[in-house]
N, C-alpha and C. Protein backbone atom coordinates (compact mmCIF):
# COMPACT_ATOMS: atom_id res chain seq x y z
N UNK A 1 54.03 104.39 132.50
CA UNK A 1 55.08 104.94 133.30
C UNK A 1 56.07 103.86 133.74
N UNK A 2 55.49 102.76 133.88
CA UNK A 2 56.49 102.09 134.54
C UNK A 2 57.06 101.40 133.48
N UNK A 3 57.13 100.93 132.33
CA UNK A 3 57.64 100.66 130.87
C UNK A 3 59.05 101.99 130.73
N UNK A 4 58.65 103.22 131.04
CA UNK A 4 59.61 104.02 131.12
C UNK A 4 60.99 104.08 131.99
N UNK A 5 60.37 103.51 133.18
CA UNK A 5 60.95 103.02 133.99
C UNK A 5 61.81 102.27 134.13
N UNK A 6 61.23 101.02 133.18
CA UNK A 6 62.58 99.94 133.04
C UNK A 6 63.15 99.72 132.21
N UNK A 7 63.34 101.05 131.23
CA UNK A 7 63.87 101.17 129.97
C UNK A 7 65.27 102.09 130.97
N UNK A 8 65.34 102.83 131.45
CA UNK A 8 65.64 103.69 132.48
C UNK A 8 66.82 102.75 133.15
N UNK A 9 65.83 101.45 133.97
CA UNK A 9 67.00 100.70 134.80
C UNK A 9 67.67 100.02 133.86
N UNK A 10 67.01 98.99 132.43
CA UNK A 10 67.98 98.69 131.40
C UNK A 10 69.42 99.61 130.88
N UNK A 11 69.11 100.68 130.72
CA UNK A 11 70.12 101.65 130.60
C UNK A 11 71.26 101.93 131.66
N UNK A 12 70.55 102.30 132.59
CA UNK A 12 71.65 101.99 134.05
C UNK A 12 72.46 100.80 133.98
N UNK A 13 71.58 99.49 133.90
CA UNK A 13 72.29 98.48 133.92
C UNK A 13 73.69 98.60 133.14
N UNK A 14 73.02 98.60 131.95
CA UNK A 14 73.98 98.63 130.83
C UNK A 14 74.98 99.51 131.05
N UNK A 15 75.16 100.76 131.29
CA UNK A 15 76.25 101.78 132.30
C UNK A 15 76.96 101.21 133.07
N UNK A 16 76.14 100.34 134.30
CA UNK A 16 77.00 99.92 134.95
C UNK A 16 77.72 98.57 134.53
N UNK A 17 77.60 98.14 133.85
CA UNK A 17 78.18 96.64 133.28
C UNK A 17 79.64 97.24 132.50
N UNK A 18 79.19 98.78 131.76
CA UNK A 18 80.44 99.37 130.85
C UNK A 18 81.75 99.81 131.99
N UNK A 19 80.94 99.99 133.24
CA UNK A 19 81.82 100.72 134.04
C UNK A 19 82.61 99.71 134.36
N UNK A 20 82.38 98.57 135.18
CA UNK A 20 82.77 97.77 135.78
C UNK A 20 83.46 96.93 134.46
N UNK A 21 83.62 96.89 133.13
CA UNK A 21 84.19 96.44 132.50
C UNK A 21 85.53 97.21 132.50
N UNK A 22 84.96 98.68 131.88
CA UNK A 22 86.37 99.48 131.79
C UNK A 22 86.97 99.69 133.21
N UNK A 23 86.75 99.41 134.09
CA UNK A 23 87.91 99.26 135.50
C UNK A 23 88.25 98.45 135.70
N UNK A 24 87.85 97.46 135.09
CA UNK A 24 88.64 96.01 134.99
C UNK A 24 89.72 96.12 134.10
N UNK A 25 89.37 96.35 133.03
CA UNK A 25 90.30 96.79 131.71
C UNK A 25 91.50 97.65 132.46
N UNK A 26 90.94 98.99 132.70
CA UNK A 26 92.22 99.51 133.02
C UNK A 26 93.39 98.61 134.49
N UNK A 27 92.37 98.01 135.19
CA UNK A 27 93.07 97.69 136.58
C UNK A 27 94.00 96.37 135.35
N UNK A 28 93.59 95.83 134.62
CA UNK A 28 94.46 94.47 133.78
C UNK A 28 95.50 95.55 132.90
N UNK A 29 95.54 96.60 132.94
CA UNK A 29 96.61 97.64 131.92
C UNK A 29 97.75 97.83 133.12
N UNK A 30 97.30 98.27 134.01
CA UNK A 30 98.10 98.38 134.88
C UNK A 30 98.94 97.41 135.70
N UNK A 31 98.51 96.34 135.66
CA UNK A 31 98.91 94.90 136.40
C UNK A 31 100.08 94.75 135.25
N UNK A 32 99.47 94.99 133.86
CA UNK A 32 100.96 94.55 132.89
C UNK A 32 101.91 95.11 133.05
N UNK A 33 101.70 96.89 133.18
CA UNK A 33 102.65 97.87 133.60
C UNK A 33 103.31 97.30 134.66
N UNK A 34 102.88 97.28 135.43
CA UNK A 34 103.72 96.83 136.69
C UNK A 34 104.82 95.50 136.17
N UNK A 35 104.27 94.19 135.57
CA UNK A 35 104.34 93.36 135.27
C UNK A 35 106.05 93.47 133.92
N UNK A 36 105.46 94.61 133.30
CA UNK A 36 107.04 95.35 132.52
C UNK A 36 107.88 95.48 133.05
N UNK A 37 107.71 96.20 133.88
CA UNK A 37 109.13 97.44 135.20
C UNK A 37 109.51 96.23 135.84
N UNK A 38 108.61 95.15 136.13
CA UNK A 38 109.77 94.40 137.36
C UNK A 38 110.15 93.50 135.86
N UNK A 39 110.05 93.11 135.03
CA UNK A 39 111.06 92.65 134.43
C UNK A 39 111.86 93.54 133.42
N UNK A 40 111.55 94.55 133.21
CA UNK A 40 112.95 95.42 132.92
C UNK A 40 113.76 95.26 133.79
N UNK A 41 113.56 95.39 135.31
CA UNK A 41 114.33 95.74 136.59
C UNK A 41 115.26 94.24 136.20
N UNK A 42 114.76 93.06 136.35
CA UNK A 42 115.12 92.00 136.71
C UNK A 42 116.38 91.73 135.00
N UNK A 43 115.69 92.31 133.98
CA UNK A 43 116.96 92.10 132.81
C UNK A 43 118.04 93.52 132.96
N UNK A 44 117.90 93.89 133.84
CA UNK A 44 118.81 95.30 133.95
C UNK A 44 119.73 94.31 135.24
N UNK A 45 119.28 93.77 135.99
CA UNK A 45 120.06 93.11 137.12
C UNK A 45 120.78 92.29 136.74
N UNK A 46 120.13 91.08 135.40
CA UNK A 46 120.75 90.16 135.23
C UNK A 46 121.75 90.83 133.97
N UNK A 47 121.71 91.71 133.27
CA UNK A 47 122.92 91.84 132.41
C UNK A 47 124.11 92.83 133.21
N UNK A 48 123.45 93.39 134.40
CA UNK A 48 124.79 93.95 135.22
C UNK A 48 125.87 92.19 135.86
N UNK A 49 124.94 91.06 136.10
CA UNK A 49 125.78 90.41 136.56
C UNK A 49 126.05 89.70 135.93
N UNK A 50 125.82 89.66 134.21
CA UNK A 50 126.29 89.09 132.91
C UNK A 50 128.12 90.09 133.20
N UNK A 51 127.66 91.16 132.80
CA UNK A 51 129.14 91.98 132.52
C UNK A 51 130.14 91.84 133.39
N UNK A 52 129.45 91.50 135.41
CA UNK A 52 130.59 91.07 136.33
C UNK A 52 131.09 89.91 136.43
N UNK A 53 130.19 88.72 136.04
CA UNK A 53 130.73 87.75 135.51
C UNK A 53 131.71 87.75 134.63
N UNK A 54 131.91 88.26 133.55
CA UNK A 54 132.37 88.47 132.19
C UNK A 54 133.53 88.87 132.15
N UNK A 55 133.48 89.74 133.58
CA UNK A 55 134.80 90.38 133.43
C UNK A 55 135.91 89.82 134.34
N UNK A 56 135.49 89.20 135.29
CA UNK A 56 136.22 88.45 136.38
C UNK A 56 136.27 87.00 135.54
N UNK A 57 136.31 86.73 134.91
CA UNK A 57 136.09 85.16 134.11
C UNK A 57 137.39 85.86 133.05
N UNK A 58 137.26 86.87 132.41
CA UNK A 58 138.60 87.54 132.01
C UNK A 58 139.46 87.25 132.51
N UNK A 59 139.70 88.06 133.85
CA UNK A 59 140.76 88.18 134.71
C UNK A 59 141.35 86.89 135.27
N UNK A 60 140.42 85.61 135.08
CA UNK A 60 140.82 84.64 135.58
C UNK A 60 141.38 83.62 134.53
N UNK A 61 141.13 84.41 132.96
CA UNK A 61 141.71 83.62 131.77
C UNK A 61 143.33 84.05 131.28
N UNK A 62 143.48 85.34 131.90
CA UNK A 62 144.83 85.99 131.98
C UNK A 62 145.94 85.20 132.31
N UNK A 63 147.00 85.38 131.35
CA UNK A 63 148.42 83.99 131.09
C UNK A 63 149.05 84.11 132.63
N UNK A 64 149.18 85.78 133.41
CA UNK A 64 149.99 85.42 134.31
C UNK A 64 149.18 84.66 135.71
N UNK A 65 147.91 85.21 135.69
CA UNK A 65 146.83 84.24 136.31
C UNK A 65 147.07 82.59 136.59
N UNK A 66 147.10 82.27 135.32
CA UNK A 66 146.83 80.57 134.82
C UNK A 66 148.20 80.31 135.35
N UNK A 67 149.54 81.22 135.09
CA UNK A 67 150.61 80.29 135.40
C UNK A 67 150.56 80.77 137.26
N UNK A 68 150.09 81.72 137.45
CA UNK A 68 150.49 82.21 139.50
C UNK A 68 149.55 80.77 139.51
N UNK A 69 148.34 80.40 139.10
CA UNK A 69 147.89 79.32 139.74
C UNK A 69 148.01 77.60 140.21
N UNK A 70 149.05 77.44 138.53
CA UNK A 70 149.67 76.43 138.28
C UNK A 70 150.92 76.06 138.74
N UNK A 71 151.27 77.32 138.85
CA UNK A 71 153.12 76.92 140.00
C UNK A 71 152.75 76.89 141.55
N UNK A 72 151.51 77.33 142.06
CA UNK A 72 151.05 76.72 143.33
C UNK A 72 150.52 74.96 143.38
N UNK A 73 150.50 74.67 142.25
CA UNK A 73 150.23 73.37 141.90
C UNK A 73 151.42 72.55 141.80
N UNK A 74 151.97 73.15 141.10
CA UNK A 74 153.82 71.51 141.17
C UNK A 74 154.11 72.36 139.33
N UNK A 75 153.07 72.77 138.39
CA UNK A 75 153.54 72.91 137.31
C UNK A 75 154.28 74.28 136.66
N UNK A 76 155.32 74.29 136.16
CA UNK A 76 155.76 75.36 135.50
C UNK A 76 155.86 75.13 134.30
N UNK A 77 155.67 77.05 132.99
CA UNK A 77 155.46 76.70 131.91
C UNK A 77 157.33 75.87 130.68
N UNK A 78 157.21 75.70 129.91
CA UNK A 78 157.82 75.48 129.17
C UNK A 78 158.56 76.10 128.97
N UNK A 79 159.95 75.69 129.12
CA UNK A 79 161.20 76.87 128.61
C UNK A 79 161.29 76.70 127.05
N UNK A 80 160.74 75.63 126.53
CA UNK A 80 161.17 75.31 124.94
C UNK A 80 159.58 75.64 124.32
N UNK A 81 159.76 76.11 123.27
CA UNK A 81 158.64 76.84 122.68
C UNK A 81 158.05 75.81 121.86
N UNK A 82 156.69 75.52 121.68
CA UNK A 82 156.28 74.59 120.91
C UNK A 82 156.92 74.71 119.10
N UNK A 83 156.98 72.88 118.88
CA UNK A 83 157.09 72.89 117.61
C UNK A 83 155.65 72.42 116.65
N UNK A 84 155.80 72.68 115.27
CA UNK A 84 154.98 72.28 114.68
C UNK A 84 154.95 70.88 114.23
N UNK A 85 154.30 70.29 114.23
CA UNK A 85 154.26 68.33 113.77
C UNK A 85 153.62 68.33 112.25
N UNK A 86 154.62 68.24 111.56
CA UNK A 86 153.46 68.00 109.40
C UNK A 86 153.84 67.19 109.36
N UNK A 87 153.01 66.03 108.95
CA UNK A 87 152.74 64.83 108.45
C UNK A 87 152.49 64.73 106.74
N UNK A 88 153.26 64.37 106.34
CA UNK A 88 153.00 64.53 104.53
C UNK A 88 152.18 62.87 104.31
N UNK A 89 151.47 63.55 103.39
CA UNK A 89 150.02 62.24 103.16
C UNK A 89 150.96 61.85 101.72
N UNK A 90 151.41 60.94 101.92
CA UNK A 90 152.37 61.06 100.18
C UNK A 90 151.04 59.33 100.14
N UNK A 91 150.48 59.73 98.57
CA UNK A 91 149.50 58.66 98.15
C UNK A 91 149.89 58.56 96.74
């Protein structure tokens, strides 16, 4: 009887070793889940302040921009339009 017995608690054991594995398992599934969402969250944040960057960096590359900023400075643009400079390689 008692051979029966600890074939009995071997088995239990073994149950409980599966249990306490698979709730570990799932509690480490869920830690990743979590572990996803805050960095989805965090690349959803950082490409919203990719695009506001992006777009104010625009607005600040704009010709009438560059010159409102530069005639608060001392400089105004060119009344004479650039020329081209060719250099002939005569060999």
């Amino acid at each position: 009887m008692s051979e029966d017995s600890f074939k009995n608690w071997k088995f239990i054991i073994f149950l409980s070793f599966l249990a306490i594995a698979m709730i570990y398992s799932s509690h480490s599934a869920e830690r990743k889940v979590h572990e996803i969402a805050k960095l989805n969250n965090k690349v959803k944040e950082l490409r919203s302040e990719f695009v506001d960057v992006r777009s104010s960096l625009m607005l600040l590359k704009m010709e009438t921009r560059v010159t409102r900023i530069m005639k608060k400075r001392g400089l105004n643009p060119s009344e004479i339009p650039p020329q081209i400079i060719r250099i002939k390689n005569n060999k």
